[in-house]
Protein backbone atom coordinates (compact mmCIF):
# COMPACT_ATOMS: atom_id res chain seq x y z
CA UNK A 1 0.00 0.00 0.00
CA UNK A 2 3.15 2.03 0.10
CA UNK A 3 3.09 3.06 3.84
CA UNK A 4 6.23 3.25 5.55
CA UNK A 5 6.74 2.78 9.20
CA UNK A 6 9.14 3.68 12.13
CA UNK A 7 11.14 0.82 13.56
CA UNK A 8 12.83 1.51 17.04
CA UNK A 9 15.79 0.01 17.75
CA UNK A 10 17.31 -1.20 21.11
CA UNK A 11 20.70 0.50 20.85
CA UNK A 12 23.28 -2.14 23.34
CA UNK A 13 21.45 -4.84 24.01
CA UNK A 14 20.84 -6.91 20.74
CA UNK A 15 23.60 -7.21 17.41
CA UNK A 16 22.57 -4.63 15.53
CA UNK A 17 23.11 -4.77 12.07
CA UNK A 18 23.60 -1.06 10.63
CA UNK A 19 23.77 -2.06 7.18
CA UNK A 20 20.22 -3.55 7.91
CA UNK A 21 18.93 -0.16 9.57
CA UNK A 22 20.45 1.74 6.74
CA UNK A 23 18.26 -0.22 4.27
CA UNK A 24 15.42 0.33 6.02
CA UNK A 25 15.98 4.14 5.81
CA UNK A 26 16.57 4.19 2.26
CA UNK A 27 13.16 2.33 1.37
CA UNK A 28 11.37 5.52 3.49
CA UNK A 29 11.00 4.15 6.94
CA UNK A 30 11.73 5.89 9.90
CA UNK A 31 14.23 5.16 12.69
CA UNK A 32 13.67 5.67 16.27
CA UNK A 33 15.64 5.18 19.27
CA UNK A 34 14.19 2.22 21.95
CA UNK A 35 16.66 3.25 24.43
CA UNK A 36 20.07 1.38 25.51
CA UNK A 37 18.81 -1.49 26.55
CA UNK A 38 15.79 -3.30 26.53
CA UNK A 39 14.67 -3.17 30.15
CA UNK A 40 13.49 -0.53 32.38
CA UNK A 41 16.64 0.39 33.70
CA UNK A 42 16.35 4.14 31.64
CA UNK A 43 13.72 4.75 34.21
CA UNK A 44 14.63 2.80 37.49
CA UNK A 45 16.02 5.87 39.51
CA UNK A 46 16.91 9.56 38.71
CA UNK A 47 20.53 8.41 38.73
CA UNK A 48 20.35 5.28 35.85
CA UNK A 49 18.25 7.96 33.66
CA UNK A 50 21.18 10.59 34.11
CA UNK A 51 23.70 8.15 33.76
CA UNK A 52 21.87 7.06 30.23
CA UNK A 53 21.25 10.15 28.89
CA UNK A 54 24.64 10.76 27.10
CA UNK A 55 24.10 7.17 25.67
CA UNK A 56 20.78 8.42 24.56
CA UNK A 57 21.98 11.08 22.60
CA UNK A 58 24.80 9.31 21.06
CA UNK A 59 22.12 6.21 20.02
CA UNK A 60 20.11 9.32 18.30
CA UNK A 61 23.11 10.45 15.95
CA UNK A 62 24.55 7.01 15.55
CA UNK A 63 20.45 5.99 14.20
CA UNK A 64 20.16 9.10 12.88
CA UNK A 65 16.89 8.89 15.18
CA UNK A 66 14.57 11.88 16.11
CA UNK A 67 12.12 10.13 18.11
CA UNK A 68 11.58 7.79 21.18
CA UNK A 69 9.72 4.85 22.33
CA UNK A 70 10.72 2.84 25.92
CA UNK A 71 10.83 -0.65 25.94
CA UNK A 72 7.49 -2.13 27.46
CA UNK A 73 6.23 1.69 27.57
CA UNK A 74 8.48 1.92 30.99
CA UNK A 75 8.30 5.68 31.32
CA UNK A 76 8.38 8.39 34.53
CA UNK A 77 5.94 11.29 32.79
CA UNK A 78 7.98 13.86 34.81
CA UNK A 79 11.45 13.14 32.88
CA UNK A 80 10.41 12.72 29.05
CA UNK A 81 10.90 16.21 28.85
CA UNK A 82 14.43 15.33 28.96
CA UNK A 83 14.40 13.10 26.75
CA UNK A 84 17.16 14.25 23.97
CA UNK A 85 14.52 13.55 20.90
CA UNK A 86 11.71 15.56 18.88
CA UNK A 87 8.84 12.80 20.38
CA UNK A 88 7.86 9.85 22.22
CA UNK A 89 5.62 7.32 21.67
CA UNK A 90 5.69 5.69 25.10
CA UNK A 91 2.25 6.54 26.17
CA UNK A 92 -0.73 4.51 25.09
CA UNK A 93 -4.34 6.25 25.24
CA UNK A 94 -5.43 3.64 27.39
CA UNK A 95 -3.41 0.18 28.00
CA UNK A 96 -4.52 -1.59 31.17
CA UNK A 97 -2.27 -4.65 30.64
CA UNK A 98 1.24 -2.84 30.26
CA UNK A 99 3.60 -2.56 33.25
CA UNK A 100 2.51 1.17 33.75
CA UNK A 101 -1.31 0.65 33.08
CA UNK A 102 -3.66 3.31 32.31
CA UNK A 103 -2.53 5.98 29.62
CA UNK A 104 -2.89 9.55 28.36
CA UNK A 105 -7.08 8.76 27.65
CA UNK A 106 -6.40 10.98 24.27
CA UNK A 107 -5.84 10.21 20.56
CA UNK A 108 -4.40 14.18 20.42
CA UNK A 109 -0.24 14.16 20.62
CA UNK A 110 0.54 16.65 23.46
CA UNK A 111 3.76 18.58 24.68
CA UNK A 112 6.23 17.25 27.62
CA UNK A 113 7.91 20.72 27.39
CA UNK A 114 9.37 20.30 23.94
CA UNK A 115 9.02 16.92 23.20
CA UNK A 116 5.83 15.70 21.43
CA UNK A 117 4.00 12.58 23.17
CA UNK A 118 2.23 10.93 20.25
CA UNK A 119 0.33 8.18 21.97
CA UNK A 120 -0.26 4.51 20.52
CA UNK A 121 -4.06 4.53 20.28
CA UNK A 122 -4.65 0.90 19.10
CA UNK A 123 -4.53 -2.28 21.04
CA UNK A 124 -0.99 -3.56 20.54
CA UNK A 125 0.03 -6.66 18.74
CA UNK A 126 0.90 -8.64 22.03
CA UNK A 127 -1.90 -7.27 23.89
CA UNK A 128 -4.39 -7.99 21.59
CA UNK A 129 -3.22 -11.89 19.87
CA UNK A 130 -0.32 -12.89 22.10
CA UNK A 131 -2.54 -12.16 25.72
CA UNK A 132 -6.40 -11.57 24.71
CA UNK A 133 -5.80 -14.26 21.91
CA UNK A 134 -7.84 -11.97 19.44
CA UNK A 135 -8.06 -14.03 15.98
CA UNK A 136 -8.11 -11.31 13.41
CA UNK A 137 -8.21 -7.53 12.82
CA UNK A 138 -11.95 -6.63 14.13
CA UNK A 139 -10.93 -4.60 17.18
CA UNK A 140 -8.15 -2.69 15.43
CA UNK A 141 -10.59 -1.99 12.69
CA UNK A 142 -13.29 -0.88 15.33
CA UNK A 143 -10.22 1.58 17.02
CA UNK A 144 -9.56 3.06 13.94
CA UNK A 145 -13.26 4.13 13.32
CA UNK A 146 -13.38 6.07 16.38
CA UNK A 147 -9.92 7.34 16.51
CA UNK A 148 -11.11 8.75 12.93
CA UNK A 149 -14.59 9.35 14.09
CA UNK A 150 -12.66 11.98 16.91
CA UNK A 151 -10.23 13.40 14.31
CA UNK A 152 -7.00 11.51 16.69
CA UNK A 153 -3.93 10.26 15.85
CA UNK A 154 -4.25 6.34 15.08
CA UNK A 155 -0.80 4.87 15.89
CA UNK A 156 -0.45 1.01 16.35
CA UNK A 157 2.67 -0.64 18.17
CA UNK A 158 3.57 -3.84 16.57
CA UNK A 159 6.96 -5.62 16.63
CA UNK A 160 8.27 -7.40 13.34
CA UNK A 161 9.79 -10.52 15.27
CA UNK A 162 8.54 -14.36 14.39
CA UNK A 163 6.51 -14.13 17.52
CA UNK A 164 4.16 -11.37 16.64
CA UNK A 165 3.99 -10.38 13.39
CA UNK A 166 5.78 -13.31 12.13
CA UNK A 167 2.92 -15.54 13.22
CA UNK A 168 0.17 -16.10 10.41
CA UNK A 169 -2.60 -14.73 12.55
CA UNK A 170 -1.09 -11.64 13.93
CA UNK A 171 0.25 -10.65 10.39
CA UNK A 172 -2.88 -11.50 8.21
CA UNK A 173 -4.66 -9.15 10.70
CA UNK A 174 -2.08 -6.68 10.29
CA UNK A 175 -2.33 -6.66 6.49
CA UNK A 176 -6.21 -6.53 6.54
CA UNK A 177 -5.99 -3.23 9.13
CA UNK A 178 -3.66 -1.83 6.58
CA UNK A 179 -6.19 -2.21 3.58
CA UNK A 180 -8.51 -0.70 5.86
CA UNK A 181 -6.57 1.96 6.16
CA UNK A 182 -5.37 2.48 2.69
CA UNK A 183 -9.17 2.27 1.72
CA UNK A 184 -9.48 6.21 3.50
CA UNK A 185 -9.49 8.92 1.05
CA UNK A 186 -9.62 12.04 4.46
CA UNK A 187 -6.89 10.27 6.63
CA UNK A 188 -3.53 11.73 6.52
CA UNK A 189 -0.72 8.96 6.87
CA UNK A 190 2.60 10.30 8.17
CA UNK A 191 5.46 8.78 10.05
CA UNK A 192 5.97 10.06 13.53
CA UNK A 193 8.72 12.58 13.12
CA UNK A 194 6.29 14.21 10.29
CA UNK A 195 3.67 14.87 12.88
């Protein structure tokens, strides 16, 4: 359908594989940062997020990255802020099943001084297939007619690994929400550092 997407990358934790990333980029998808390492060790005390902030902004210039999403949407509100990126996309609109449950209960991005918090408004892929064992794309479809309906931001958190979207189920669903999409004529479709 020609959509591109932003894939966030764990910067020390994982092999990364820059000529990978770099491939990515040049087809039109985004890069984002998903922190050092993939635990919640940005946000475990004032002192580990200090103490990763220089890493942060190196992992930016190294991806090339201008925004921000924390693995398992680990997150103290009070420091993205700091955060050394144009946005984040930590903050669902409403995710009871995430380590930090509850959300920003709005499909509108919003400021954390000048960083952007676009918030995922859709289900995500684990929630919805890997724990509520949905079987196909109904209740993402059913999101995006109200995000829509309300004029939000529809924003969907999957992860490309055999697991999720790997798995017949979770990526037939994903291709039938993207037809859905692609179907729109008055939706704008942007990658998060156009927003």
């Amino acid at each position: 359908h020609g959509f591109r997407s932003s894939f966030n990358i764990v910067s020390d934790w994982y092999p990364l594989d820059m000529r990978q990333v770099r491939d990515l980029q040049r087809r039109g998808h985004e890069i984002g940062s998903h922190a050092i390492y993939h635990d919640r060790s940005l946000f475990a005390s004032r002192e580990a997020f200090e103490r990763q902030l220089p890493l942060l902004r190196e992992a930016a210039e190294h991806l090339g990255a201008v925004g921000f999403r924390s693995p398992a949407t680990h997150r103290r509100v009070e420091w993205l802020s700091e955060l050394p990126f144009s946005y984040d996309c930590t903050m669902p609109h409403s995710d009871p099943y995430e380590p930090i449950p509850g959300g920003t209960a709005t499909t509108w991005p919003f400021f954390h001084g000048d960083v952007v918090e676009l918030p995922y408004t859709a289900p995500q892929d684990h929630t919805l297939f890997n724990l509520l064992d949905h079987r196909d794309s109904s209740l993402w479809q059913e999101q995006l007619e109200q995000v829509v309906a309300c004029h939000g931001l529809f924003q969907l958190l999957t992860h490309p690994d055999s697991n999720y979207l790997g798995r017949p189920v979770i990526g037939r669903a994903y291709r039938h929400l993207l037809e859905a999409i692609a179907c729109r004529d008055a939706v704008w479709v942007a990658l998060p550092r156009d927003i």
